[in-house]
C-alpha atoms as a PDB file:
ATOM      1  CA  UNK A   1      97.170 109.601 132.119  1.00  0.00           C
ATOM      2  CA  UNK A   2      97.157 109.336 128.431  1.00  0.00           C
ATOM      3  CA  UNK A   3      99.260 106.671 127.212  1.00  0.00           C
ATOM      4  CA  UNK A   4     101.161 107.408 123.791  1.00  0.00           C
ATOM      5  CA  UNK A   5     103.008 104.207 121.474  1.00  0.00           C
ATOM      6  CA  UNK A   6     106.233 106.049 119.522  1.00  0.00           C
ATOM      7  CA  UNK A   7     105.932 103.369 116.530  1.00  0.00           C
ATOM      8  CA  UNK A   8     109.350 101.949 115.269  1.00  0.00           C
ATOM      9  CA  UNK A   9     110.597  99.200 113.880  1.00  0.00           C
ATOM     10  CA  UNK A  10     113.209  97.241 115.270  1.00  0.00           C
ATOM     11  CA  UNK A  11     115.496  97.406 112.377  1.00  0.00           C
ATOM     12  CA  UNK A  12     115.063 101.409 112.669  1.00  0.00           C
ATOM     13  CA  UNK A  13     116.861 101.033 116.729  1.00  0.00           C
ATOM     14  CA  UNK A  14     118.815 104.147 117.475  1.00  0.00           C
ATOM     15  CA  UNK A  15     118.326 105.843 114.098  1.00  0.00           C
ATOM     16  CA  UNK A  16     115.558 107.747 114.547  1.00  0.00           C
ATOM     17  CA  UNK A  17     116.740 111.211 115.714  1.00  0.00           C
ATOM     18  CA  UNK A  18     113.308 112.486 116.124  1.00  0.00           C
ATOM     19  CA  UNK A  19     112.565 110.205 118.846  1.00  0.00           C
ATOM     20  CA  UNK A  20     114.560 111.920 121.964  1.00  0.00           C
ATOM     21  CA  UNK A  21     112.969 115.123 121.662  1.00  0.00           C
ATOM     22  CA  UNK A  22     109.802 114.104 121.327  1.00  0.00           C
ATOM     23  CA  UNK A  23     109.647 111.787 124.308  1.00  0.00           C
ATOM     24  CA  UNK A  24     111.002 115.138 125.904  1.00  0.00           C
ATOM     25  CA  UNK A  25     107.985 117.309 124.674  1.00  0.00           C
ATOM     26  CA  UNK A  26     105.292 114.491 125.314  1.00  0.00           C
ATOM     27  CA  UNK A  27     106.627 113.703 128.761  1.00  0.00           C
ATOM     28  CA  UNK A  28     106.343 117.471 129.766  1.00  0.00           C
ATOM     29  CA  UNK A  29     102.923 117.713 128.726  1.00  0.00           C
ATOM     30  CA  UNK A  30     102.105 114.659 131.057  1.00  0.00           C
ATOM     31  CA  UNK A  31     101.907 111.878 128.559  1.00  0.00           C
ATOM     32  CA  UNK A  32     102.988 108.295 129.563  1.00  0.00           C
ATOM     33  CA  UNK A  33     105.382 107.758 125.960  1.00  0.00           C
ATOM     34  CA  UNK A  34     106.707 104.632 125.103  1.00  0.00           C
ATOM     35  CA  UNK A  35     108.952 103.895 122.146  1.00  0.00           C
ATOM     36  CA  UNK A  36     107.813 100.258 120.426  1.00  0.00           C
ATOM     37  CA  UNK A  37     108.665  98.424 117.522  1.00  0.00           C
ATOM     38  CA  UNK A  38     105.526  97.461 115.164  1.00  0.00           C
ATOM     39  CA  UNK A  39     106.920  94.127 114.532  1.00  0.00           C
ATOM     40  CA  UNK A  40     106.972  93.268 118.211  1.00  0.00           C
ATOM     41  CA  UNK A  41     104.122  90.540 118.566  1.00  0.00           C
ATOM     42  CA  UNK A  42     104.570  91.146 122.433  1.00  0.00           C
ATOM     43  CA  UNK A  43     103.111  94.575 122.407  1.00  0.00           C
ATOM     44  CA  UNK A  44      99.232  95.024 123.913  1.00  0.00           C
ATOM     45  CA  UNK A  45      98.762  97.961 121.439  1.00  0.00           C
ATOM     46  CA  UNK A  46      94.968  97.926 122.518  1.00  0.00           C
ATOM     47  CA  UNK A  47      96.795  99.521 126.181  1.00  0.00           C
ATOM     48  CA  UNK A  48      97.934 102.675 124.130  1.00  0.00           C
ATOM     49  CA  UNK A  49      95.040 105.426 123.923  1.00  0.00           C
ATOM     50  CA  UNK A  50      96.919 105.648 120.536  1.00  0.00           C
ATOM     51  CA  UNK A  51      99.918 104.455 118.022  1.00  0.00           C
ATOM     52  CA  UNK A  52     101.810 107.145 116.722  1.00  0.00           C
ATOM     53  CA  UNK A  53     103.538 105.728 113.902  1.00  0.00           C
ATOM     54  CA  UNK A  54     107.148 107.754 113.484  1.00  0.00           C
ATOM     55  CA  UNK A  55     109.883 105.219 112.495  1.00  0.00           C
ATOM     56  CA  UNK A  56     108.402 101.692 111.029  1.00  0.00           C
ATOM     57  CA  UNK A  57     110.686 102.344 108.430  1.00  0.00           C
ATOM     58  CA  UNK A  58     110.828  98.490 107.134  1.00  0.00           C
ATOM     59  CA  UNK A  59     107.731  98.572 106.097  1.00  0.00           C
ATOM     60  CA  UNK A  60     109.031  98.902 102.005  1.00  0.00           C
ATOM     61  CA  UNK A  61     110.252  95.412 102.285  1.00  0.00           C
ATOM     62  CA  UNK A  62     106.784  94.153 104.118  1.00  0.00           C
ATOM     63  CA  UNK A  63     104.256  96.682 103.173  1.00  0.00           C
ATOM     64  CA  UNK A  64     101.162  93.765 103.163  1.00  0.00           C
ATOM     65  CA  UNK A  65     102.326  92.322 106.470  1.00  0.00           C
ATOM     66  CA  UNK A  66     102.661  96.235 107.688  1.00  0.00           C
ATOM     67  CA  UNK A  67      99.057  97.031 106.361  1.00  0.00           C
ATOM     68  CA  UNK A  68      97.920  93.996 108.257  1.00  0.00           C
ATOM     69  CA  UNK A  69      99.214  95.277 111.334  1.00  0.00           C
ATOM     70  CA  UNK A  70      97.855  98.509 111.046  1.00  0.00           C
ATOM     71  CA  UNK A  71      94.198  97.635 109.949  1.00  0.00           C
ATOM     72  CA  UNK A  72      94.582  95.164 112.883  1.00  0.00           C
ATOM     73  CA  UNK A  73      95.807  97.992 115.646  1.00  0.00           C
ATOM     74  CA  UNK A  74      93.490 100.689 114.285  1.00  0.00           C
ATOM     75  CA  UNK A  75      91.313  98.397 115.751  1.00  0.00           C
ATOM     76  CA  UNK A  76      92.393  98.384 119.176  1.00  0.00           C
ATOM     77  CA  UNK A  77      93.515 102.155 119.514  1.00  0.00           C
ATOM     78  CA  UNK A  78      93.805 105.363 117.163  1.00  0.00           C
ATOM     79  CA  UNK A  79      96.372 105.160 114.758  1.00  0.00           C
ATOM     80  CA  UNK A  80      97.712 108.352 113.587  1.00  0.00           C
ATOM     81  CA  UNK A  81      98.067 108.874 110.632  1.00  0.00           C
ATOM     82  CA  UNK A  82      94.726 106.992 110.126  1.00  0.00           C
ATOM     83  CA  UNK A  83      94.882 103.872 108.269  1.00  0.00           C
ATOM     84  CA  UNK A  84      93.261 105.259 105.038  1.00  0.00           C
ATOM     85  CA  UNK A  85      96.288 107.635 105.038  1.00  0.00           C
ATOM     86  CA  UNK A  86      98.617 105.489 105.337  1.00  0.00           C
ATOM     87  CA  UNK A  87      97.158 102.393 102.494  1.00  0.00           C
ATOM     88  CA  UNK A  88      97.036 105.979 100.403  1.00  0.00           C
ATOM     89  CA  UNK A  89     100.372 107.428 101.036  1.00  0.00           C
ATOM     90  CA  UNK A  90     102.931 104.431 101.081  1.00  0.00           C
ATOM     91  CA  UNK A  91     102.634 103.859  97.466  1.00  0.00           C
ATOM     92  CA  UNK A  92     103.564 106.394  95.493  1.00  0.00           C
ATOM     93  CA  UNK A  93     100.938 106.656  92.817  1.00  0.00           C
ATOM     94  CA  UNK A  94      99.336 108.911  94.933  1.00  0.00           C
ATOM     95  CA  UNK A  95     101.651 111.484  92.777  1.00  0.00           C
ATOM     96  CA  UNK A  96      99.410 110.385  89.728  1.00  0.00           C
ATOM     97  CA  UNK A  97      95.925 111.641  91.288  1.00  0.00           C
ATOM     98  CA  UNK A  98      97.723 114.862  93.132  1.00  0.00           C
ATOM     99  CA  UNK A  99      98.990 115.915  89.832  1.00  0.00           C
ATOM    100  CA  UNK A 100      95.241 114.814  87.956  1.00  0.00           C
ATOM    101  CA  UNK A 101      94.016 117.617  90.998  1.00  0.00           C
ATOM    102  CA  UNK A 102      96.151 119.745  89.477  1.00  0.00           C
ATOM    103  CA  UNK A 103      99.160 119.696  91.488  1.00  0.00           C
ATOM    104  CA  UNK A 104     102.704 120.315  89.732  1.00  0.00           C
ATOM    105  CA  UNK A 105     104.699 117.187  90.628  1.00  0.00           C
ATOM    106  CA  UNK A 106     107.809 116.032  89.095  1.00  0.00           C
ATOM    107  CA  UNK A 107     107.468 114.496  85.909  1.00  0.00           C
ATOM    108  CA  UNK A 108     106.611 110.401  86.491  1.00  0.00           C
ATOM    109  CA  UNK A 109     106.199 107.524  84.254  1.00  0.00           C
ATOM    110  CA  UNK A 110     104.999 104.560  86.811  1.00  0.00           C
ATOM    111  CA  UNK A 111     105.876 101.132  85.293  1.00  0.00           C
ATOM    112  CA  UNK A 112     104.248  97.884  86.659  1.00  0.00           C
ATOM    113  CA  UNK A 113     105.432  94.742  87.108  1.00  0.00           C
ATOM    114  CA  UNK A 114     103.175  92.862  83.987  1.00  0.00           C
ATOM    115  CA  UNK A 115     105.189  95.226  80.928  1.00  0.00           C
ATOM    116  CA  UNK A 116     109.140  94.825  80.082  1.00  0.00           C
ATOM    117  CA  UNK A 117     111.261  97.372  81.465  1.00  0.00           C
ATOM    118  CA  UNK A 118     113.714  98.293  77.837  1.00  0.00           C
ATOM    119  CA  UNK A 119     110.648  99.539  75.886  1.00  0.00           C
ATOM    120  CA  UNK A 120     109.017 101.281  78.797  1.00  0.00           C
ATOM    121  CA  UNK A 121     112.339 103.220  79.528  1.00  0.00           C
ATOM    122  CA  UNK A 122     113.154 104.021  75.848  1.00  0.00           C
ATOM    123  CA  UNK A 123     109.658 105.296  75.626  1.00  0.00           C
ATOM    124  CA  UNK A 124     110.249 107.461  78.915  1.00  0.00           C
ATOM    125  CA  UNK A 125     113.708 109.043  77.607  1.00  0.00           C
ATOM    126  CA  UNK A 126     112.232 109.866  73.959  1.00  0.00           C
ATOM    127  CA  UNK A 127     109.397 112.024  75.993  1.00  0.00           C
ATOM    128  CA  UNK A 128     112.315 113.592  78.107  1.00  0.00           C
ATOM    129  CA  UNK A 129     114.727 114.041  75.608  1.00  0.00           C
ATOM    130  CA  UNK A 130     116.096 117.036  77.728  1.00  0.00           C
ATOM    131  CA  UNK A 131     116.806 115.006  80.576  1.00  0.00           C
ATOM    132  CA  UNK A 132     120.274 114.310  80.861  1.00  0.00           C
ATOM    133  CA  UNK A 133     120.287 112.309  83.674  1.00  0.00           C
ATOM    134  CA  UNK A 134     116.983 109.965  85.376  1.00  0.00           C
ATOM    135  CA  UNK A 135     116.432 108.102  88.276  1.00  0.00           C
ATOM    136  CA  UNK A 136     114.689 104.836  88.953  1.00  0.00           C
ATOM    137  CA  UNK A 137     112.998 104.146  92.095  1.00  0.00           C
ATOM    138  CA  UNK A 138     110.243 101.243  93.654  1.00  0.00           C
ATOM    139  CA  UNK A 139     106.451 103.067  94.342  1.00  0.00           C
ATOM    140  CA  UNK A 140     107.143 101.499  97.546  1.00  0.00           C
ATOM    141  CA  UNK A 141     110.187 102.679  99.195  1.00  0.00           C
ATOM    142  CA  UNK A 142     111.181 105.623 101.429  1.00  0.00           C
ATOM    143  CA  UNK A 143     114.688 107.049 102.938  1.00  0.00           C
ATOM    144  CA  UNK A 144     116.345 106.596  98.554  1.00  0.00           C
ATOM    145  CA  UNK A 145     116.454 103.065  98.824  1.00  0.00           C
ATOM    146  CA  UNK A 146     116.428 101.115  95.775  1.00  0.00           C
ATOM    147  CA  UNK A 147     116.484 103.949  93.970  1.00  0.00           C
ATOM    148  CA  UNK A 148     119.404 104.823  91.514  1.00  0.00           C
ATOM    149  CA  UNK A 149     120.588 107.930  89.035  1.00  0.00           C
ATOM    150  CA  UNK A 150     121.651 107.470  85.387  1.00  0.00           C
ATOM    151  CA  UNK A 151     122.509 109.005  82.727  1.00  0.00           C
ATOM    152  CA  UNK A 152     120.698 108.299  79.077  1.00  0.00           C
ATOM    153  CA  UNK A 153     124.376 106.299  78.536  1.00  0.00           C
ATOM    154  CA  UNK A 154     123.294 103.626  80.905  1.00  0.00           C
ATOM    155  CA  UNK A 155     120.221 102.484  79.114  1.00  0.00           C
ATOM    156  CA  UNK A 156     120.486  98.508  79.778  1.00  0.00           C
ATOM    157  CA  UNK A 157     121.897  99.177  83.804  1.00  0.00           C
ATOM    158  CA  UNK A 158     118.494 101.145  84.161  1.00  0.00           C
ATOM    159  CA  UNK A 159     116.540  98.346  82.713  1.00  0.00           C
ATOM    160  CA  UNK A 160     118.399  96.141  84.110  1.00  0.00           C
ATOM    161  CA  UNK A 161     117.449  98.094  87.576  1.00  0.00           C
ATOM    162  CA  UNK A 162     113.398  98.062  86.622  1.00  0.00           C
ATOM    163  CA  UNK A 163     113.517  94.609  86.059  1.00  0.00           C
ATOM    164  CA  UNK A 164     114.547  93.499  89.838  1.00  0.00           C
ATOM    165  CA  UNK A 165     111.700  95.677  91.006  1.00  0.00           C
ATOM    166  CA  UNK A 166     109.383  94.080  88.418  1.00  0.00           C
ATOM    167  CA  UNK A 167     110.665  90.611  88.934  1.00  0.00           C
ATOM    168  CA  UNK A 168     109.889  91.406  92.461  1.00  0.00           C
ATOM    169  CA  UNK A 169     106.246  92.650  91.639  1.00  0.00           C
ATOM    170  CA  UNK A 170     107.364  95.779  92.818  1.00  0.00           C
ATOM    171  CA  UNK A 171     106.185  98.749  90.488  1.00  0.00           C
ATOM    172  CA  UNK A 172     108.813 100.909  89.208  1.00  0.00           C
ATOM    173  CA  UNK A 173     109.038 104.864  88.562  1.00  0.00           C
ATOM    174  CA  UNK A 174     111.187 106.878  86.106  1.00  0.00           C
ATOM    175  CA  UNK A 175     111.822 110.389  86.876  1.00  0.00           C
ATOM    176  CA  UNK A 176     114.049 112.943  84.750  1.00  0.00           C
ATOM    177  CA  UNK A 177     117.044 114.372  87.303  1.00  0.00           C
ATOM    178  CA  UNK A 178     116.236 117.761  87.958  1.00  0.00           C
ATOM    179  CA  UNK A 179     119.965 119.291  88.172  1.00  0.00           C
ATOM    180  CA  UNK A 180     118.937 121.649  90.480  1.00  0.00           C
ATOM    181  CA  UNK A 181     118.828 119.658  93.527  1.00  0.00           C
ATOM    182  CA  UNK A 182     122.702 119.470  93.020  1.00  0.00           C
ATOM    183  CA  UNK A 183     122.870 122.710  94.186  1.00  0.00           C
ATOM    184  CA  UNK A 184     119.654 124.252  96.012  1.00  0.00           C
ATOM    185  CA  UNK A 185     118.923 120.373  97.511  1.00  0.00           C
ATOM    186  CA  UNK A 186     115.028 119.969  98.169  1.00  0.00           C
ATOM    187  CA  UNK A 187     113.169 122.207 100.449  1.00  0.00           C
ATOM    188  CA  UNK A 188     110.916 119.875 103.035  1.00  0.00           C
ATOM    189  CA  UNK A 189     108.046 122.005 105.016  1.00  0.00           C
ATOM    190  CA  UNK A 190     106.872 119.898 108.449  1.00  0.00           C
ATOM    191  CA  UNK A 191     102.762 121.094 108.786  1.00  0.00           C
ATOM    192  CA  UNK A 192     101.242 120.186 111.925  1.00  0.00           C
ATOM    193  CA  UNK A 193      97.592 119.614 111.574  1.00  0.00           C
ATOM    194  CA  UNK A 194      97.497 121.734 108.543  1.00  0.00           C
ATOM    195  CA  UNK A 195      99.581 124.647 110.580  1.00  0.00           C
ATOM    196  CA  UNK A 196     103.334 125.046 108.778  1.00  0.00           C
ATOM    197  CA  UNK A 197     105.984 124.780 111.441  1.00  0.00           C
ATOM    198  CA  UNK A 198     109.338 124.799 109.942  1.00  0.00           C
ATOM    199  CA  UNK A 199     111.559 123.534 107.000  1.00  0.00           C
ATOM    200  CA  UNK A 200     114.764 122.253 106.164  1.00  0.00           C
ATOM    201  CA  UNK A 201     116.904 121.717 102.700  1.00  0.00           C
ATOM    202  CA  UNK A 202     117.858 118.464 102.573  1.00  0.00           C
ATOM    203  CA  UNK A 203     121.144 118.023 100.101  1.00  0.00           C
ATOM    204  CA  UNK A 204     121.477 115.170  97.319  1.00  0.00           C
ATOM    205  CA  UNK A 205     121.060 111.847  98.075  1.00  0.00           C
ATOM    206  CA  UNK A 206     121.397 110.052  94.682  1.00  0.00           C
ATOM    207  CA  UNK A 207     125.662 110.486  92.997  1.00  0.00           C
ATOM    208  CA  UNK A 208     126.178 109.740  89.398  1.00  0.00           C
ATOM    209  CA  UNK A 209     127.490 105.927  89.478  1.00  0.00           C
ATOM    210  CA  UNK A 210     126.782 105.038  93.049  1.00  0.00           C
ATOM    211  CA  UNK A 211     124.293 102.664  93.237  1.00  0.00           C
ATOM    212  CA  UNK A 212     121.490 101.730  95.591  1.00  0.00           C
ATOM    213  CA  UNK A 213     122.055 102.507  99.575  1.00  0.00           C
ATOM    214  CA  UNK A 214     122.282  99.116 101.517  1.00  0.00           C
ATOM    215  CA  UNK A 215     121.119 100.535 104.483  1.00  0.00           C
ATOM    216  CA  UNK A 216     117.536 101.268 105.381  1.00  0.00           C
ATOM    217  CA  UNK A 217     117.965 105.082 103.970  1.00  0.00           C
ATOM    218  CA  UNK A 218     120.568 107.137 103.102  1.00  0.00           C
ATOM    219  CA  UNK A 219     122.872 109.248 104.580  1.00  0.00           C
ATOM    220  CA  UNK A 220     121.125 112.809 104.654  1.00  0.00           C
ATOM    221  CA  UNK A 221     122.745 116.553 105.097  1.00  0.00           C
ATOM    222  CA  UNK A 222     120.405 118.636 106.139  1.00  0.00           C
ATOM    223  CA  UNK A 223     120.229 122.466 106.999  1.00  0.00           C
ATOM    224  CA  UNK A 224     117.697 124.576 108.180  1.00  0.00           C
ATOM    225  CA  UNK A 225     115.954 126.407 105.655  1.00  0.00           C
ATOM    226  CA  UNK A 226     112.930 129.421 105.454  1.00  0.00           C
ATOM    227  CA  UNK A 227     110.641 128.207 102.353  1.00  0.00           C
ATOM    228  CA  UNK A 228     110.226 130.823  99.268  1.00  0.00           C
ATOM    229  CA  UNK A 229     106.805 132.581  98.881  1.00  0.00           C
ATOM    230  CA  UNK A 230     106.333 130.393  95.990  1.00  0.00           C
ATOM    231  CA  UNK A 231     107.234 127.110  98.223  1.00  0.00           C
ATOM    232  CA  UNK A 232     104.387 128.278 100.376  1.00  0.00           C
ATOM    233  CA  UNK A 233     101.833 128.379  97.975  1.00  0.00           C
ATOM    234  CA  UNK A 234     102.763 124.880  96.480  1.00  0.00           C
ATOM    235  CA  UNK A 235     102.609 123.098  99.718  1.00  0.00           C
ATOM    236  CA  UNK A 236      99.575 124.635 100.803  1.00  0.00           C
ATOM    237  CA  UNK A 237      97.714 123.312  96.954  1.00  0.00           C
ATOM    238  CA  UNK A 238      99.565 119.950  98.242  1.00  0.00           C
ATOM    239  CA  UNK A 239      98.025 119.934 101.537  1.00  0.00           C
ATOM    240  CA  UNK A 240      94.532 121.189 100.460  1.00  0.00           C
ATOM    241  CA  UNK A 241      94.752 118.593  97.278  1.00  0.00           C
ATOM    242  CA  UNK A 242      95.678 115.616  99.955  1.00  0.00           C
ATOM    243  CA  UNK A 243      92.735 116.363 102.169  1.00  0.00           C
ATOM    244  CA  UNK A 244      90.787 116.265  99.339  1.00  0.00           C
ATOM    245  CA  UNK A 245      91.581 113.240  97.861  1.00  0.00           C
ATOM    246  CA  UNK A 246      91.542 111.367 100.971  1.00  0.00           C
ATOM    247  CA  UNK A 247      88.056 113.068 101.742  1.00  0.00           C
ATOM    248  CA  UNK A 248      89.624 114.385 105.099  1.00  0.00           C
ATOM    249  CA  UNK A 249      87.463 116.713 107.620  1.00  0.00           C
ATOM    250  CA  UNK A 250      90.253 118.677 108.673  1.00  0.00           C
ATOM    251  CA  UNK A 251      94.736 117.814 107.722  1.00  0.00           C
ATOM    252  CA  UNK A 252      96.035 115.413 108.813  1.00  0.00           C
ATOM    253  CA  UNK A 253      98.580 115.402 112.490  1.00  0.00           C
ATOM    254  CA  UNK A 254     101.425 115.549 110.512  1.00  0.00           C
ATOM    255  CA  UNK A 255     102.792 116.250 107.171  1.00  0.00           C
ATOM    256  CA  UNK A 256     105.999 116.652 105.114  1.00  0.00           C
ATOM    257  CA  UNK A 257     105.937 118.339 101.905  1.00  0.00           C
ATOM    258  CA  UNK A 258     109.378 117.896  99.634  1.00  0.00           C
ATOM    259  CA  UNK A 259     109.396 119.801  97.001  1.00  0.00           C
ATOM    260  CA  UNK A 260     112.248 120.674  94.118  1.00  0.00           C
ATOM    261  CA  UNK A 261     112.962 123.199  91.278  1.00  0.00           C
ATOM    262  CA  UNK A 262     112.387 121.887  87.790  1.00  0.00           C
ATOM    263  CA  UNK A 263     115.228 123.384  84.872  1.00  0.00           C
ATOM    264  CA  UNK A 264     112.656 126.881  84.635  1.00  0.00           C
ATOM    265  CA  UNK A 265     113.153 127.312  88.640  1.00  0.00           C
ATOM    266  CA  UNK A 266     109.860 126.727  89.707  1.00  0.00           C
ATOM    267  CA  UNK A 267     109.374 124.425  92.554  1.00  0.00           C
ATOM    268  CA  UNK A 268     107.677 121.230  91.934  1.00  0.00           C
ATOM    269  CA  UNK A 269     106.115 118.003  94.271  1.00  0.00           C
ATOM    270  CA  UNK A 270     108.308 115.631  94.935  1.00  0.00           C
ATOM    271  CA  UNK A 271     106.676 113.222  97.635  1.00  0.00           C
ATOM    272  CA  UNK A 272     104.128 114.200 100.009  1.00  0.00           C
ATOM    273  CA  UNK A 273     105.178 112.564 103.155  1.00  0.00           C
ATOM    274  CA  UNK A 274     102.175 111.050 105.801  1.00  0.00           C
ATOM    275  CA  UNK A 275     102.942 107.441 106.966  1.00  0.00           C
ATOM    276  CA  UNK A 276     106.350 108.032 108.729  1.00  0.00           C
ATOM    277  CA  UNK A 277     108.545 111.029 107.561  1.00  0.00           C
ATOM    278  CA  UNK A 278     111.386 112.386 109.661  1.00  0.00           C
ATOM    279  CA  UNK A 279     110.365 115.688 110.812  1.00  0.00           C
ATOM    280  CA  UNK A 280     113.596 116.943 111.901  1.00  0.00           C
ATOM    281  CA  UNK A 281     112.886 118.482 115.371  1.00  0.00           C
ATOM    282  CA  UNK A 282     116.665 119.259 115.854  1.00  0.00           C
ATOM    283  CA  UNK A 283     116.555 121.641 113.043  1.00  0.00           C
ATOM    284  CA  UNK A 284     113.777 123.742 114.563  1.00  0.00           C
ATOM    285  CA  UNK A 285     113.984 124.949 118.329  1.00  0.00           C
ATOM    286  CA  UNK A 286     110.565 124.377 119.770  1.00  0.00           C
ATOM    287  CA  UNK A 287     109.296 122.321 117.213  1.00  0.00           C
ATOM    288  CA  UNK A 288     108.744 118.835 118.923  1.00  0.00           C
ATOM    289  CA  UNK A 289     106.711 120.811 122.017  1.00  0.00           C
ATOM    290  CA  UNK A 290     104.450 122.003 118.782  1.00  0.00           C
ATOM    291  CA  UNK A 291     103.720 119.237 117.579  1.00  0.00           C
ATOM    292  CA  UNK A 292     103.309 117.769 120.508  1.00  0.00           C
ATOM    293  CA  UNK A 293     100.720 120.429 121.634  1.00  0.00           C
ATOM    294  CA  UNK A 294      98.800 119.268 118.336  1.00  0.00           C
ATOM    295  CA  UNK A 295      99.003 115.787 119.493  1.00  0.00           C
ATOM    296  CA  UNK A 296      97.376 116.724 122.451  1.00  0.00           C
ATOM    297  CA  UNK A 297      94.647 118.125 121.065  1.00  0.00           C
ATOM    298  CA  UNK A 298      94.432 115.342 118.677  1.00  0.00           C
ATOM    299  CA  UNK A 299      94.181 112.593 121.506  1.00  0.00           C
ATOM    300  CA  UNK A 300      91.427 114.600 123.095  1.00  0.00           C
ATOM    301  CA  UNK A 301      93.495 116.184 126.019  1.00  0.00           C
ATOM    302  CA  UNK A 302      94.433 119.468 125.104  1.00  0.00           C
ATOM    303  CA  UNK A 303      97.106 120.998 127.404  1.00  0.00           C
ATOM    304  CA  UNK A 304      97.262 123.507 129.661  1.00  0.00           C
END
C-alpha cells in the first residue's frame, strides 16, 4: 500500500480546509494518508513513499530551518514539489526572472536588506507616479502577512514598514495597488501536472489603514470563478516559463497561478504558487479525486 505524508505545520492545525477532502480522495484510491506536521522531530518521514507538502505554512518565519528539513527528507522519500521547486518558489524574486522570460507580472521593485528603505521608496513612487496607492510586502511570506497598503500620503509609515523587514534581513517588495482587485478580486487557476482544473476569485485582502494580519494569513472570500480566454493564455506562458526556468521535464504536481488586471484591464502575474498554495477543493466538485488521480500517477501507482 502506498503510504502518503499530508505536510503541515503544527501552527497551521485545523486551518487547512483542503485537507478533509483530500484524505477523502486519497483514501478511495487505496492510499494509506496521514496528516503530519514538518516540525514534528518524531516523524520517520523515510516510512512515507512520499511527503506531500500542503500546509507548512510557518515556514516565512523559518524558511532556513524549513529548507533544512526538506533537503534532509528529500533524502529519505520524494518530496513533492521537489526541493529545487520549492528553494525556487518561496522567495519571491522568482517574479524578477519570470518577467526577464517575458512574462507580464505586476510591476516590482525588490529592496534588500544592505540599502535604506526612504530613498528606495521615493525612488519607487517617482517611477509610479500613477499609483495612488502601494503595498509593501517580505519576498518571503505567503497567506498577506506582513504585507501592508498605502497611499503615497504615508511615505515615512511605508518606510517605516521596509525597515522592520530589512532590520530583520528580510528583503522587501514595493508594488503599485492595482485598483482593480477592489472590485474583480484576483483570479487563481489550480493546474494539476500541467492540466488546468479549476479557478476561483479570491476578493481583497489588503484595506486602506489596516495594517499587517497577526495571524498566519488572512481572512480570504473566495468564489468560484471560470478564467477569461486571456487568463488562459497568461497562465499557460506562466506555467511553460516556470518549467523552463526550473529546467523541468514535464510541470510540476501542482500549481496555482494568481493573476490580476493592471489600470488598462489586462491581466497580469501576481505570484506563481508551488511550495504550499491552497487549492481550494471545496470550490470545485471533483477536484481533490483529480488531483489525486495525478498523484497517483506521480507516486508510480496509477489507479484503476
Amino acid at each position: 500500500m502506498t503510504r502518503i505524508a499530508l505536510v503541515t505545520a503544527i501552527a497551521a492545525t485545523g486551518l487547512d480546509d483542503d485537507l478533509a477532502p483530500l484524505l477523502d480522495a486519497c483514501a478511495a484510491r487505496g492510499f494509506a494518508v496521514q496528516v503530519r506536521a514538518w516540525d514534528d522531530p518524531t516523524v520517520a518521514w523515510s516510512r512515507f513513499d512520499a511527503a506531500l507538502l500542503r500546509s507548512p505554512w510557518d515556514y516565512t518565519q523559518r524558511l532556513d530551518e524549513f529548507l533544512a528539513w526538506c533537503t534532509r527528507v528529500s533524502t529519505q522519500t520524494r518530496l513533492i514539489n521537489p526541493l529545487p521547486v520549492v528553494r525556487w518558489n518561496t522567495d519571491k524574486h522568482y517574479l524578477a526572472e519570470l518577467e526577464a522570460r517575458g512574462v507580464p507580472v505586476v510591476a516590482t521593485r525588490f529592496v534588500e536588506p544592505e540599502v535604506e528603505p526612504l530613498p528606495e521608496l521615493q525612488a519607487f513612487l517617482a517611477a509610479h507616479a500613477d499609483a495612488a496607492e502601494f503595498v509593501v510586502k517580505p519576498t518571503v511570506g505567503a497567506g498577506s502577512k506582513d504585507a501592508q497598503r498605502y497611499s503615497r500620503t504615508q511615505e515615512f509609515a511605508a518606510a517605516n514598514h521596509m525597515a522592520r523587514l530589512l532590520d530583520a534581513d528580510r528583503s522587501a517588495m514595493l508594488q503599485p495597488y492595482l485598483a482593480s482587485v477592489d472590485e474583480l478580486g484576483e483570479t487563481a487557476l489550480m493546474y494539476f501536472a500541467g492540466e488546468f482544473s479549476h479557478a476561483i476569485r479570491k476578493g481583497p485582502l489588503l484595506r486602506p489603514d489596516e495594517g499587517p494580519t497577526p495571524h498566519l494569513f488572512a481572512a480570504e472570500a473566495i468564489t468560484a470563478r471560470s478564467p477569461e480566454p486571456d487568463e488562459f493564455a497568461l497562465a499557460q506562458r506562466v506555467m511553460d516559463a516556470g518549467v523552463d526556468a526550473l529546467q523541468l521535464d514535464a510541470p510540476p504536481l501542482y500549481a496555482r497561478v494568481d493573476l490580476i488586471r493592471d489600470a488598462d484591464g489586462h491581466p497580469r502575474l501576481l505570484e506563481l504558487e508551488l511550495c504550499e498554495p491552497s487549492l481550494f477543493f471545496a470550490h470545485a466538485p471533483g477536484s481533490a479525486g483529480r488531483f489525486a488521480d495525478r498523484l497517483a500517477e506521480c507516486v508510480g501507482r496509477i489507479s484503476a
